[in-house]
N, C-alpha and C. Protein backbone atom coordinates (compact mmCIF):
# COMPACT_ATOMS: atom_id res chain seq x y z
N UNK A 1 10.92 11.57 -13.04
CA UNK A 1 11.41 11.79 -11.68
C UNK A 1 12.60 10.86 -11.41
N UNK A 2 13.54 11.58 -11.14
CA UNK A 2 14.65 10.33 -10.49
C UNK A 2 14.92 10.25 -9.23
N UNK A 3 15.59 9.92 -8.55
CA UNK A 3 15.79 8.94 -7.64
C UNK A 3 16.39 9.94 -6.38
N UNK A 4 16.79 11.03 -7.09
CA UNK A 4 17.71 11.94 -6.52
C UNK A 4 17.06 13.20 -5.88
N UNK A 5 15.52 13.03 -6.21
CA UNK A 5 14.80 14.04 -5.41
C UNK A 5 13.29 13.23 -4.06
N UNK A 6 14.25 12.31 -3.38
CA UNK A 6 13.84 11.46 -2.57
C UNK A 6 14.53 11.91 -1.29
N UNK A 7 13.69 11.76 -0.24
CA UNK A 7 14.35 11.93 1.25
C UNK A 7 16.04 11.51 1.33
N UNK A 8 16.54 11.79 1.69
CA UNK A 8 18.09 11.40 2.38
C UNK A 8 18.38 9.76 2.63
N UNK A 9 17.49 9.05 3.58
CA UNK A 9 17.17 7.69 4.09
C UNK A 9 16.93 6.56 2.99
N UNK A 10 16.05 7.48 2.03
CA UNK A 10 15.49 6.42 1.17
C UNK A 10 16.55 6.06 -0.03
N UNK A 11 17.21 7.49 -0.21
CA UNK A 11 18.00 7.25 -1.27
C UNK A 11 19.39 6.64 -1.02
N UNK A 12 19.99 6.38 0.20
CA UNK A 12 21.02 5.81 0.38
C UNK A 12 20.58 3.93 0.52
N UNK A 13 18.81 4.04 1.12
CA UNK A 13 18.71 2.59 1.02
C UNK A 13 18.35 2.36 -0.56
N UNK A 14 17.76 2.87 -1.22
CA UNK A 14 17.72 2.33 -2.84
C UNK A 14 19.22 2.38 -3.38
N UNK A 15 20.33 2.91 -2.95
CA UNK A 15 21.23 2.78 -3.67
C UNK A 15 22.02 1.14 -2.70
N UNK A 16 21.42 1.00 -1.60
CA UNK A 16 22.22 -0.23 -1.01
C UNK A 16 21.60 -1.41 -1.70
N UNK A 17 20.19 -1.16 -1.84
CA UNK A 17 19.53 -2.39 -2.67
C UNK A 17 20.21 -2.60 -4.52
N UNK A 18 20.51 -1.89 -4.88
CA UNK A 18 21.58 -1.73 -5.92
C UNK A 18 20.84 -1.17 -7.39
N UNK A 19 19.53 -0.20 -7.19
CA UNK A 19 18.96 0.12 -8.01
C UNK A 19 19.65 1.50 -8.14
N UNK A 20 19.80 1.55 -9.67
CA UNK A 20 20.91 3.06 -9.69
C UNK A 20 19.65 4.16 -10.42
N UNK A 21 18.73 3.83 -11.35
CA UNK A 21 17.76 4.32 -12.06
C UNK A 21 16.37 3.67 -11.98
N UNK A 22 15.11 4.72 -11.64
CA UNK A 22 14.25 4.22 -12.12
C UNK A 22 14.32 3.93 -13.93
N UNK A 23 12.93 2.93 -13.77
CA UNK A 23 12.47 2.26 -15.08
C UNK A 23 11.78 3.48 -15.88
N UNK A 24 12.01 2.94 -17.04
CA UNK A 24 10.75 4.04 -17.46
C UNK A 24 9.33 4.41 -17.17
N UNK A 25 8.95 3.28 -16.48
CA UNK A 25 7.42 3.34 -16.46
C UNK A 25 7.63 3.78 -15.18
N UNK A 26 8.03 3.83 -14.22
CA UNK A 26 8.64 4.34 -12.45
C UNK A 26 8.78 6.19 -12.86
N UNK A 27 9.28 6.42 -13.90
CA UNK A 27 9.50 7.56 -14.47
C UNK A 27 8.34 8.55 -14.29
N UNK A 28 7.32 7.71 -14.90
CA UNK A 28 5.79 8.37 -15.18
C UNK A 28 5.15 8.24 -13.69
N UNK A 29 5.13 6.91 -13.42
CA UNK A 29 4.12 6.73 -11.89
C UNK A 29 4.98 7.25 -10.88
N UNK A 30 5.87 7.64 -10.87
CA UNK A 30 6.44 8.17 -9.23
C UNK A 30 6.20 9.60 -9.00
N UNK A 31 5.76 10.51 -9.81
CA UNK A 31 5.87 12.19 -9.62
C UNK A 31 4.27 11.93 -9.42
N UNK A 32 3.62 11.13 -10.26
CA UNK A 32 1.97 11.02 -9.66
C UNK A 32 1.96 10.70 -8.80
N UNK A 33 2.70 9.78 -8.20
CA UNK A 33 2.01 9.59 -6.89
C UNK A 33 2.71 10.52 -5.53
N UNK A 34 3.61 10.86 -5.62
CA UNK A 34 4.63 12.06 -5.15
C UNK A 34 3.35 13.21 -4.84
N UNK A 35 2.68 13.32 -5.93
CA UNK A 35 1.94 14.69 -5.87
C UNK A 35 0.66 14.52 -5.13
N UNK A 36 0.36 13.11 -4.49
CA UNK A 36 -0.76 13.28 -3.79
C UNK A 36 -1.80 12.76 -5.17
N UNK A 37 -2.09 12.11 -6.02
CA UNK A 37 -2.68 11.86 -7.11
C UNK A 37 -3.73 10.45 -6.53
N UNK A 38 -4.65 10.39 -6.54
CA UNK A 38 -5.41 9.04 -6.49
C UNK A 38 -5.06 8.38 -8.19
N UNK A 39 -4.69 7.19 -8.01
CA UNK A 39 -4.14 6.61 -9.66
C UNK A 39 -4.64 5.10 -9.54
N UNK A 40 -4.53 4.69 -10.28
CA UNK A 40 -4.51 3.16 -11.38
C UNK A 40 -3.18 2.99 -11.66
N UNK A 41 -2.49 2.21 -11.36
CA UNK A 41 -1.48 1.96 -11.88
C UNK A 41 -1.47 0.55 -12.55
N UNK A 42 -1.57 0.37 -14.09
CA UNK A 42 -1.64 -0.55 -14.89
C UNK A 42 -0.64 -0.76 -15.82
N UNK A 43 -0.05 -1.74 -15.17
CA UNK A 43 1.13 -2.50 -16.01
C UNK A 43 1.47 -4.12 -16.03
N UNK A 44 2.13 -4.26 -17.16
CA UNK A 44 2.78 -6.26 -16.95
C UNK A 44 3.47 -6.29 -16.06
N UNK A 45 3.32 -7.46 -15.41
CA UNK A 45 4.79 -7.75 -14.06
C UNK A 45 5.93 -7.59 -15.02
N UNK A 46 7.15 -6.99 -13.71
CA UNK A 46 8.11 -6.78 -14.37
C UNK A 46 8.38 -5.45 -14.85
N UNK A 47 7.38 -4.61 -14.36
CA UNK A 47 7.27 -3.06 -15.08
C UNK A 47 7.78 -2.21 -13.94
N UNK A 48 7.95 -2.71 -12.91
CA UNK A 48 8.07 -1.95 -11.65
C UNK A 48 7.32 -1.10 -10.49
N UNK A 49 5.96 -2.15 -10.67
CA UNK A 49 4.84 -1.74 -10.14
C UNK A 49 5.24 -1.48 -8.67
N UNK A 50 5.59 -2.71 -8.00
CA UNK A 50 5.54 -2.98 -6.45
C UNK A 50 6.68 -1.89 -6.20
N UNK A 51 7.96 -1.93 -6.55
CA UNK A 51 8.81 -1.40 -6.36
C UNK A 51 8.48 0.46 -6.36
N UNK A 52 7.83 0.62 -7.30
CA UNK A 52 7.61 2.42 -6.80
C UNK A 52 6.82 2.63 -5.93
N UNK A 53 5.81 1.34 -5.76
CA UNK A 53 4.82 1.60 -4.36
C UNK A 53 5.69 1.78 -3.37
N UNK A 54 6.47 0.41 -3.23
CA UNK A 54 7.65 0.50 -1.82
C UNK A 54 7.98 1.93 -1.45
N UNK A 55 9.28 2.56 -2.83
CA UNK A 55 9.26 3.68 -2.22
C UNK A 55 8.59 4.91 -2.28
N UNK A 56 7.45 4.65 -2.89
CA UNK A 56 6.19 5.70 -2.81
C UNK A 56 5.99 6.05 -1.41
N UNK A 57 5.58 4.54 -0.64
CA UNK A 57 5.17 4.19 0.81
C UNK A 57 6.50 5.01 1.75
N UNK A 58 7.84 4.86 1.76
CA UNK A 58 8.35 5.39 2.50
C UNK A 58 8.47 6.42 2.36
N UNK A 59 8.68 7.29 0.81
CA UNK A 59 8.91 8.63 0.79
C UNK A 59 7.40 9.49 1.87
N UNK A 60 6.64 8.54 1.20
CA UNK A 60 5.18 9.43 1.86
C UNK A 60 5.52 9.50 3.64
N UNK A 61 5.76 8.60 4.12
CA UNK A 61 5.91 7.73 5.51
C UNK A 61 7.39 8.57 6.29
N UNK A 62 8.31 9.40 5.36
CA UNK A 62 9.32 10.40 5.33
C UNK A 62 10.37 9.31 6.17
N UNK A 63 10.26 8.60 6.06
CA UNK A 63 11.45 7.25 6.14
C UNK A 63 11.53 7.09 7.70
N UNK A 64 10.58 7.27 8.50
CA UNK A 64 10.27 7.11 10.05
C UNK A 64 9.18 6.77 10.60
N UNK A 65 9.56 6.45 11.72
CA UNK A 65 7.94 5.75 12.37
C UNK A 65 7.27 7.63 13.22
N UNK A 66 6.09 7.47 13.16
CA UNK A 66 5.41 8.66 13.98
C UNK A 66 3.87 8.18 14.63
N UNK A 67 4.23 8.11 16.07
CA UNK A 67 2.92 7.82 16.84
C UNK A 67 2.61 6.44 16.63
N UNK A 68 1.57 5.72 16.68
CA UNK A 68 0.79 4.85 17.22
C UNK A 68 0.14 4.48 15.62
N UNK A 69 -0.91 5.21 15.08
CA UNK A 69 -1.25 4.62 14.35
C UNK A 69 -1.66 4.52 12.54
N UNK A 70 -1.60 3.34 12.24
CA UNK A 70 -1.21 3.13 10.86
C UNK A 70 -1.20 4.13 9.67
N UNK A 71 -0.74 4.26 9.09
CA UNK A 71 -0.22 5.72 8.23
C UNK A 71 -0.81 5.36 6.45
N UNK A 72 -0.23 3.53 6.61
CA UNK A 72 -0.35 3.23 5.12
C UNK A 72 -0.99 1.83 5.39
N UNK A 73 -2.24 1.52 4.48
CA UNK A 73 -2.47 0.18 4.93
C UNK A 73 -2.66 -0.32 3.20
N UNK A 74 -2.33 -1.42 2.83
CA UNK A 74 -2.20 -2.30 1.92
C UNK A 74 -2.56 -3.50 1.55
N UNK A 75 -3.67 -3.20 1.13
CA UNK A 75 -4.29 -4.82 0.58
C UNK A 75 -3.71 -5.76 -0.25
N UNK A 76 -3.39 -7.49 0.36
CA UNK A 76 -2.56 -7.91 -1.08
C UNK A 76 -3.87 -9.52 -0.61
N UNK A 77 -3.42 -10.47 -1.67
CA UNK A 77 -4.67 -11.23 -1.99
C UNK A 77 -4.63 -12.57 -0.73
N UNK A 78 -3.70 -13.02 -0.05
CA UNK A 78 -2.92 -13.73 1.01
C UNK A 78 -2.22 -13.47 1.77
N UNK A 79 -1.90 -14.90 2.65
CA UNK A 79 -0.81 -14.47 3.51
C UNK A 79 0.58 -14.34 2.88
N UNK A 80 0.65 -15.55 1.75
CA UNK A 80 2.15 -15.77 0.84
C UNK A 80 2.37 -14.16 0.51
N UNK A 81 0.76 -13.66 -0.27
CA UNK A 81 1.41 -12.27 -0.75
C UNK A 81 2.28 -11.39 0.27
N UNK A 82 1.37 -11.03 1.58
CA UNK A 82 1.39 -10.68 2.51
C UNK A 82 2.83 -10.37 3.35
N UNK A 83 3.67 -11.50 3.58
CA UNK A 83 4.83 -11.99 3.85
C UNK A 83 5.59 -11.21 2.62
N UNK A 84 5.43 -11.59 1.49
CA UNK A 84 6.60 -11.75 0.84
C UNK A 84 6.69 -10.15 0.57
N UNK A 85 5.99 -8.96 0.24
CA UNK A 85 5.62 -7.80 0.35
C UNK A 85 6.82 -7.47 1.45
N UNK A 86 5.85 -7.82 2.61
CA UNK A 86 6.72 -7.23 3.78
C UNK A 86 8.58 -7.64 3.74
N UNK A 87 8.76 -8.84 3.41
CA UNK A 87 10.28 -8.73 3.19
C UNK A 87 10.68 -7.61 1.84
N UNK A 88 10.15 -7.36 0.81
CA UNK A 88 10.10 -6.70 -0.20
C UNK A 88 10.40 -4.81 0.34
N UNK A 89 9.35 -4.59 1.62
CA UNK A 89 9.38 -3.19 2.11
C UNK A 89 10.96 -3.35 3.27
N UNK A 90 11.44 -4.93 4.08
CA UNK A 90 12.38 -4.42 4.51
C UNK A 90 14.08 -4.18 4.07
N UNK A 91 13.99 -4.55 2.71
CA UNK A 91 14.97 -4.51 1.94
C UNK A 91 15.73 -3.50 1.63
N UNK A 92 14.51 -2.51 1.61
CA UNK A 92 14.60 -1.09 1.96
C UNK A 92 14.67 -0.25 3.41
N UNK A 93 14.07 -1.14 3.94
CA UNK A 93 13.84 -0.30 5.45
C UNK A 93 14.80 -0.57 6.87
N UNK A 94 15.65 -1.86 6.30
CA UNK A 94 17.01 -2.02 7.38
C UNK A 94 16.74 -0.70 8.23
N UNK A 95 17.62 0.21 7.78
CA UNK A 95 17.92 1.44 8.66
C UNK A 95 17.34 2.19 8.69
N UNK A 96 15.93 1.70 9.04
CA UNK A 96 15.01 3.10 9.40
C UNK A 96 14.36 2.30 10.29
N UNK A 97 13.40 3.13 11.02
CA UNK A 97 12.69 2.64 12.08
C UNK A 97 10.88 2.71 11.68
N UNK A 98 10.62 2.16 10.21
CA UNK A 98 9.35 2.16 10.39
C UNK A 98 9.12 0.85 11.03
N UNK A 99 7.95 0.42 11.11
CA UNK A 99 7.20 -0.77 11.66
C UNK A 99 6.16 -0.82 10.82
N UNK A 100 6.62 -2.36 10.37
CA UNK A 100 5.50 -2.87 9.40
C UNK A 100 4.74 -4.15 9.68
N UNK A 101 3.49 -4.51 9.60
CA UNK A 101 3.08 -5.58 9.90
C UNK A 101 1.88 -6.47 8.98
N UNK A 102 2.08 -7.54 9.46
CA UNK A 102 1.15 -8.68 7.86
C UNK A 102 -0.11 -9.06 8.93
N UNK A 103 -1.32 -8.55 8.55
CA UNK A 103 -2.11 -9.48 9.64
C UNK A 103 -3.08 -9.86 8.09
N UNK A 104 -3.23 -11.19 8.48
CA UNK A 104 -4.32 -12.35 7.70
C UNK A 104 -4.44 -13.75 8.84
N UNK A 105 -5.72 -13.94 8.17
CA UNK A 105 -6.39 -15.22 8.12
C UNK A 105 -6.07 -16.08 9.95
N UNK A 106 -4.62 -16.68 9.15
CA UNK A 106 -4.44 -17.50 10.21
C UNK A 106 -3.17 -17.11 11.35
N UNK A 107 -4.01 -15.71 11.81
CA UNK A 107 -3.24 -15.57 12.79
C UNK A 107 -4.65 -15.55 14.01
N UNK A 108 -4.04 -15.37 15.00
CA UNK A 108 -4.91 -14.85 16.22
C UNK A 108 -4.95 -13.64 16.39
N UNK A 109 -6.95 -13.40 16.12
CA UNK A 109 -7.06 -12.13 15.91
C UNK A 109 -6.91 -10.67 16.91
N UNK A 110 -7.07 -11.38 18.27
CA UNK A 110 -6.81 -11.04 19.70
C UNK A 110 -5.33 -9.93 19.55
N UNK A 111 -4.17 -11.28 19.11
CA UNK A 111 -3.00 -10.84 19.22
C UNK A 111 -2.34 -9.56 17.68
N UNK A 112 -3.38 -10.27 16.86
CA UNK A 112 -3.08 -9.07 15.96
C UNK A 112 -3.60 -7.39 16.10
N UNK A 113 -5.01 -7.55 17.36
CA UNK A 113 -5.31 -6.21 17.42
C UNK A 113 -4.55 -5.46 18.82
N UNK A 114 -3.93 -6.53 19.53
CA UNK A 114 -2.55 -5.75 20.19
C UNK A 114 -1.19 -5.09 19.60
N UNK A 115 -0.87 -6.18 18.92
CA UNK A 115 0.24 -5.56 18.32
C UNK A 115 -0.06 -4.45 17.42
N UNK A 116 -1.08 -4.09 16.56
CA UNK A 116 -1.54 -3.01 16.05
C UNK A 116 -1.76 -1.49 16.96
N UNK A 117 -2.42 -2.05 18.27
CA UNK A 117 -2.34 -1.20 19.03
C UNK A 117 -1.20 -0.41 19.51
N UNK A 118 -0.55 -1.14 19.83
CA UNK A 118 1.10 -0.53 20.32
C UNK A 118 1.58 -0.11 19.36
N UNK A 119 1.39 0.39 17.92
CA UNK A 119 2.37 1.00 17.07
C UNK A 119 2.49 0.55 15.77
N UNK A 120 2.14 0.78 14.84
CA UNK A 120 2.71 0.06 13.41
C UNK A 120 2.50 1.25 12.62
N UNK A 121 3.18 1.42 11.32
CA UNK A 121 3.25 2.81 10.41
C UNK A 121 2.55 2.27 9.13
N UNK A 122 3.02 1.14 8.60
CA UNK A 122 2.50 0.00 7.77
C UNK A 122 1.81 -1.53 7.68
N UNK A 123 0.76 -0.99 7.70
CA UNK A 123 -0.03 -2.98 8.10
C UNK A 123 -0.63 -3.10 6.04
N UNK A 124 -0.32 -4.34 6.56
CA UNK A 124 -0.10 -5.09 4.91
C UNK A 124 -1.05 -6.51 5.55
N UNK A 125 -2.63 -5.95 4.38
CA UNK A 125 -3.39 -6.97 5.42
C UNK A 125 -4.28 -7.86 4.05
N UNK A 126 -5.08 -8.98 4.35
CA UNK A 126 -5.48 -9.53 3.74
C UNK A 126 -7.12 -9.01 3.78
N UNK A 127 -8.07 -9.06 3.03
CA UNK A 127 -9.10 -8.11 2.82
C UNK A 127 -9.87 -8.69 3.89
N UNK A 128 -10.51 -10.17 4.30
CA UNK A 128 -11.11 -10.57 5.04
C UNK A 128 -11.09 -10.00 6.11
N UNK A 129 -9.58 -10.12 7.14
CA UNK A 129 -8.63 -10.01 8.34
C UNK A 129 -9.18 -8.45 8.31
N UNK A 130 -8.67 -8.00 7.32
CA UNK A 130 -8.96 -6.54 7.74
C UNK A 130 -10.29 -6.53 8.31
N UNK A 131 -10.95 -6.56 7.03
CA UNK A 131 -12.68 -5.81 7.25
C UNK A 131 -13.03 -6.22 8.80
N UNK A 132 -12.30 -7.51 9.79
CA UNK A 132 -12.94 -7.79 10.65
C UNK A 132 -12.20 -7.37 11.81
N UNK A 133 -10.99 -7.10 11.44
CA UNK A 133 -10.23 -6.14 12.60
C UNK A 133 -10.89 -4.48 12.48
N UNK A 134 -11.11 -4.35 11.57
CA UNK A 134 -12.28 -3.00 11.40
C UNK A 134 -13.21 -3.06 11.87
N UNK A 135 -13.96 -3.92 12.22
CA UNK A 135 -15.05 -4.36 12.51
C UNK A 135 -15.38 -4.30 14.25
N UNK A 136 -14.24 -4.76 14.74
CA UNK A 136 -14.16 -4.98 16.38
C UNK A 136 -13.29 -3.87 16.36
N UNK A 137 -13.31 -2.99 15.79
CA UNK A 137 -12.23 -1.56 16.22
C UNK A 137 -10.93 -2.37 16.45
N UNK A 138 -10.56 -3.19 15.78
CA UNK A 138 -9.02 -3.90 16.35
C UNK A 138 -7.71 -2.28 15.39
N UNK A 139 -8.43 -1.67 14.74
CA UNK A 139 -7.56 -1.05 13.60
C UNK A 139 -7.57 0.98 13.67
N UNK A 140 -6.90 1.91 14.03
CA UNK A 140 -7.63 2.95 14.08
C UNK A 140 -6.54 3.77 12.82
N UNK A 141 -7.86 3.76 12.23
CA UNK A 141 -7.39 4.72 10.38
C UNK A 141 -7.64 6.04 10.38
N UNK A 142 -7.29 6.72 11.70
CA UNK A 142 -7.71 8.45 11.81
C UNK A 142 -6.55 8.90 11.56
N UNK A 143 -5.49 8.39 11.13
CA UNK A 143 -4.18 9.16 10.33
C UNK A 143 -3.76 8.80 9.19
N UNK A 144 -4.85 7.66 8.65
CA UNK A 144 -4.18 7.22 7.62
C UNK A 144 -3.92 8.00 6.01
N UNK A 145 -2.56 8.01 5.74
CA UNK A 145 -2.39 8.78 4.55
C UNK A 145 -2.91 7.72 3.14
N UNK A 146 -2.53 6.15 3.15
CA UNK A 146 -2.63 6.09 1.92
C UNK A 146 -3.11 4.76 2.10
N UNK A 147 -4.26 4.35 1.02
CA UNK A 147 -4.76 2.92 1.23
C UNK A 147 -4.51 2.82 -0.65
N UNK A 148 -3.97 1.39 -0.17
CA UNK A 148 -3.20 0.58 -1.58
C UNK A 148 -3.89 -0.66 -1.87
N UNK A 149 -4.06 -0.84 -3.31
CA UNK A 149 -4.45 -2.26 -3.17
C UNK A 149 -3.32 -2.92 -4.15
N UNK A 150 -2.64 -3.55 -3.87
CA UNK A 150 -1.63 -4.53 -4.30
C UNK A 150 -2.36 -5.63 -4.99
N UNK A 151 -1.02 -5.72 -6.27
CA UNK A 151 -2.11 -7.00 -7.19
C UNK A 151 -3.50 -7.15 -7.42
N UNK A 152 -4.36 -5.91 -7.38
CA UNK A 152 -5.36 -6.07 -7.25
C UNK A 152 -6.44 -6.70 -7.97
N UNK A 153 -6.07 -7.36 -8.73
CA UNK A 153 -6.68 -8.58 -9.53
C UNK A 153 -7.65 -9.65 -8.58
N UNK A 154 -7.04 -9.61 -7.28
CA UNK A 154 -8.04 -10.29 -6.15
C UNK A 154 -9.20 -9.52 -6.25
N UNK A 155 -9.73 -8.50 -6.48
CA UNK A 155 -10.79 -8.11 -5.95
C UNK A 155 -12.31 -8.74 -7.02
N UNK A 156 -11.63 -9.11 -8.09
CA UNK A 156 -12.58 -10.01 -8.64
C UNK A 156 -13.06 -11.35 -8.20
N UNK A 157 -12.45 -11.58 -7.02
CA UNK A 157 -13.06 -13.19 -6.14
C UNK A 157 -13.90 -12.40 -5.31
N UNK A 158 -15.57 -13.73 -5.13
CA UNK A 158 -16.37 -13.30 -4.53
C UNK A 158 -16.39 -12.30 -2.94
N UNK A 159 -17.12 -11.87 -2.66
CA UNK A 159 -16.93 -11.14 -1.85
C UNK A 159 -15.98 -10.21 -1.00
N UNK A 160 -15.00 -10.01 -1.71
CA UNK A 160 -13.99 -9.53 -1.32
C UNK A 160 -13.87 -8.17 -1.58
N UNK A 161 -14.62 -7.67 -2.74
CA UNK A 161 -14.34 -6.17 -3.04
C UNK A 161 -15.63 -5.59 -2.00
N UNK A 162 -16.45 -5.77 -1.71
CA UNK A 162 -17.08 -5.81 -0.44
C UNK A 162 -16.73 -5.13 0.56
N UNK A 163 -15.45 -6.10 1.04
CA UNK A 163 -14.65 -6.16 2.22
C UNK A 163 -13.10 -4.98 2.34
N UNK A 164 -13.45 -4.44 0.95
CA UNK A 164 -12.04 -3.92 0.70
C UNK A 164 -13.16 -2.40 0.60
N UNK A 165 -14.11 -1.97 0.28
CA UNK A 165 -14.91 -0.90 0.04
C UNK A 165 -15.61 -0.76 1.06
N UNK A 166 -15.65 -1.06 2.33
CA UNK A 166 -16.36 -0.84 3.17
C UNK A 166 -15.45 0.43 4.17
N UNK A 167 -14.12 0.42 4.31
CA UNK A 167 -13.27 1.57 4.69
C UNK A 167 -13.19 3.02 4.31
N UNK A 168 -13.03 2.84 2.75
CA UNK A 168 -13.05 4.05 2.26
C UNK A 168 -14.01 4.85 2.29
N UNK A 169 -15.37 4.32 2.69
CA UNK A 169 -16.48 4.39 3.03
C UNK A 169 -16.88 5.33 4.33
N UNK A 170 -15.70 4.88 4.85
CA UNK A 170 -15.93 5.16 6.74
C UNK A 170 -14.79 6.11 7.39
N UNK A 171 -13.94 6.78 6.23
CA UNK A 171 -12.54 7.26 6.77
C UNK A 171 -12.70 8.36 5.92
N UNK A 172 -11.78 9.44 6.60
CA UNK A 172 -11.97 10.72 5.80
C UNK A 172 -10.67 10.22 4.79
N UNK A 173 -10.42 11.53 4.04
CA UNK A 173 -9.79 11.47 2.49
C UNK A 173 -8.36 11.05 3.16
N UNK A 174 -8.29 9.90 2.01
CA UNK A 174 -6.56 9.65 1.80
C UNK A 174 -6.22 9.38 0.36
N UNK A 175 -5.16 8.92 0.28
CA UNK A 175 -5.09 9.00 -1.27
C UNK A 175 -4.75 7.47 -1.50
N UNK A 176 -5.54 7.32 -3.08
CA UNK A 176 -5.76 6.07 -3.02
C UNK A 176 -4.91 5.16 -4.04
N UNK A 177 -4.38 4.23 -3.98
CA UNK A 177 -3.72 3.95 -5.29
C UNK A 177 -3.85 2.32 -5.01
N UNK A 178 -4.24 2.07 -6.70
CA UNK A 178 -4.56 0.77 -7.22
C UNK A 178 -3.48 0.39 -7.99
N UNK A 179 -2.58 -0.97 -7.87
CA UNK A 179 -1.67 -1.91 -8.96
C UNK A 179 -2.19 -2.56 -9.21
N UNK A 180 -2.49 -3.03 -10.87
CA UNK A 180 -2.79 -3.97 -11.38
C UNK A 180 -2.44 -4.44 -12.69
N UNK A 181 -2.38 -5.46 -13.43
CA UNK A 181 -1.96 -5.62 -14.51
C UNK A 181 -3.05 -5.25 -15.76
N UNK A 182 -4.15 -5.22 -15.32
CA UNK A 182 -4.94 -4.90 -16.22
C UNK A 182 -6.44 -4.36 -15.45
N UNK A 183 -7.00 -3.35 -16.20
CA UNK A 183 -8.17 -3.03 -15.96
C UNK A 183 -9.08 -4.38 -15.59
N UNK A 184 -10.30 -4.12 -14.88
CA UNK A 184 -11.44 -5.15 -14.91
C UNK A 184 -12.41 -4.27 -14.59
N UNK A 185 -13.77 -5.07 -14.32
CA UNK A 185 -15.04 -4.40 -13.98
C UNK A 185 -14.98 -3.90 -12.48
N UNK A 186 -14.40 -4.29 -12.07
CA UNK A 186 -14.62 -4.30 -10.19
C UNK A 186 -13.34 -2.98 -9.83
N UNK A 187 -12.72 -3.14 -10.64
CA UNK A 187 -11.49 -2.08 -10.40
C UNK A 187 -12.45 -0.68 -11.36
N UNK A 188 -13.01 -0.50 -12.05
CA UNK A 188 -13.83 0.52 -12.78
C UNK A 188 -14.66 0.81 -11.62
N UNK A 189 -14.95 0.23 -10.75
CA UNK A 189 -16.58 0.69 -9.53
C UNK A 189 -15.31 1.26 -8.80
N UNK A 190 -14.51 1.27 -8.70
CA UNK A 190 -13.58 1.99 -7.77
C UNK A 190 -13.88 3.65 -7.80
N UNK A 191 -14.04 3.91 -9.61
CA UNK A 191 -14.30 5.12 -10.26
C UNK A 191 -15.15 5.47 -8.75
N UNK A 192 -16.51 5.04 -9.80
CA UNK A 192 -17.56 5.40 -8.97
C UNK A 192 -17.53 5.82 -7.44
N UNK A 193 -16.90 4.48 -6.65
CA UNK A 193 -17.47 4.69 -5.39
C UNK A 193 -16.34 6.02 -4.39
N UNK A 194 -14.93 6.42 -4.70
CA UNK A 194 -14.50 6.98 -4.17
C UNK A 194 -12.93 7.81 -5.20
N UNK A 195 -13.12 6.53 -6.28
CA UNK A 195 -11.71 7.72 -6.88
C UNK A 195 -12.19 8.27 -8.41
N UNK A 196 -13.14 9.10 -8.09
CA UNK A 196 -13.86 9.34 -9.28
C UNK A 196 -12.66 10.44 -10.48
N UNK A 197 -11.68 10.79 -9.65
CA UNK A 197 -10.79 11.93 -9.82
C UNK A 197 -9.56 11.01 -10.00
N UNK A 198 -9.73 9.94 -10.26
CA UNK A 198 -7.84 9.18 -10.53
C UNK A 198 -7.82 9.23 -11.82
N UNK A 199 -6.08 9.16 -11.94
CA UNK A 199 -5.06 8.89 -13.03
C UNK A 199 -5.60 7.40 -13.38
N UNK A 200 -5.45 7.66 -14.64
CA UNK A 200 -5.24 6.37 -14.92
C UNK A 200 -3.66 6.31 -15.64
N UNK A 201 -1.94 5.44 -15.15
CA UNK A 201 -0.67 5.07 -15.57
C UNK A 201 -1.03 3.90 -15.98
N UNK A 202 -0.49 3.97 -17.29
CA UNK A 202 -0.49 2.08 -18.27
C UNK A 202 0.60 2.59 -18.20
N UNK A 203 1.18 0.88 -18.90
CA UNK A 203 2.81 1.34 -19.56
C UNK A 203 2.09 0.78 -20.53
């Protein structure tokens, strides 16, 4: 897949960020996930994992904000991750009008389930933060198209895959996609509990 059968928006911002070609391995994972595919995406850093999510996330997201609530939500292992992600999605997103937001840990949870309320297309959250803004209804996932887990190598610290499987649990179908550098045991129960039907992309 290249680059050139992407929305209008996206492809003038990937060409401002100064990427002229996907990678090879972007080659294979971008038409899967294009097609609506629940996947694994397993590769070394450096393969171009984050980067086809990015514009996975906006192509899906059609490079605009719509309504109130969250469209794409994204698990990463912190706040550092958290942050640095979100500058990562606006690099791309200057000239568009999605709304993206980082809620973890040490924010105030009050103020994070307002600002959620009023509007966001993308929340990029830490697994704890979430499960407990889920918890007090701070979060409403009745549109959500796509739940991601970023770096997902976190989900092997205690209790956390827990906290990350308790959604998919509770929300009708979206499509699901896992980055990671390598298979583990906890990313295999994924099979089981909801993507019994995914790709598995190595490079």
């Amino acid at each position: 897949m290249s680059f050139k059968k992407l929305n209008a928006p996206l492809k003038e911002a990937i060409k401002n960020v100064g990427y002229e070609a996907p990678t090879p391995y972007q080659k294979r994972l971008l038409p899967k996930i294009k097609s609506g595919a629940d996947l694994f995406a397993i590769a070394p850093e450096n393969s171009g994992k984050t980067t086809a999510m990015i514009i996975s996330v906006i192509q899906k997201l059609n490079s605009e904000a719509f309504e109130d609530s969250p469209r794409a939500l994204i698990y990463v292992k912190n706040k550092e991750a958290a942050l640095e992600l979100k500058e990562k999605f606006e690099a791309f997103t200057g000239d568009m009008n999605l709304r993206i937001y980082c809620a973890y840990e040490e924010q105030n949870i009050e103020d994070q389930k307002d600002d959620i309320y009023y509007g966001m297309d993308i929340v990029i959250a830490t697994p704890k933060r979430l499960a407990k803004l889920f918890s007090m209804t701070g979060i409403h996932l009745g549109q959500l198209q796509l739940f991601i887990l970023e770096d997902a190598e976190f989900m092997s610290k205690p209790g956390l895959f827990e906290d990350v499987v308790r959604i998919p649990l509770s929300i009708n179908k979206c499509q699901y996609l896992v980055f990671a550098e390598k298979m583990n045991p906890k990313l295999e129960r994924l099979k089981e509990l909801f993507m019994e039907k995914a790709y598995v992309v190595k490079a």
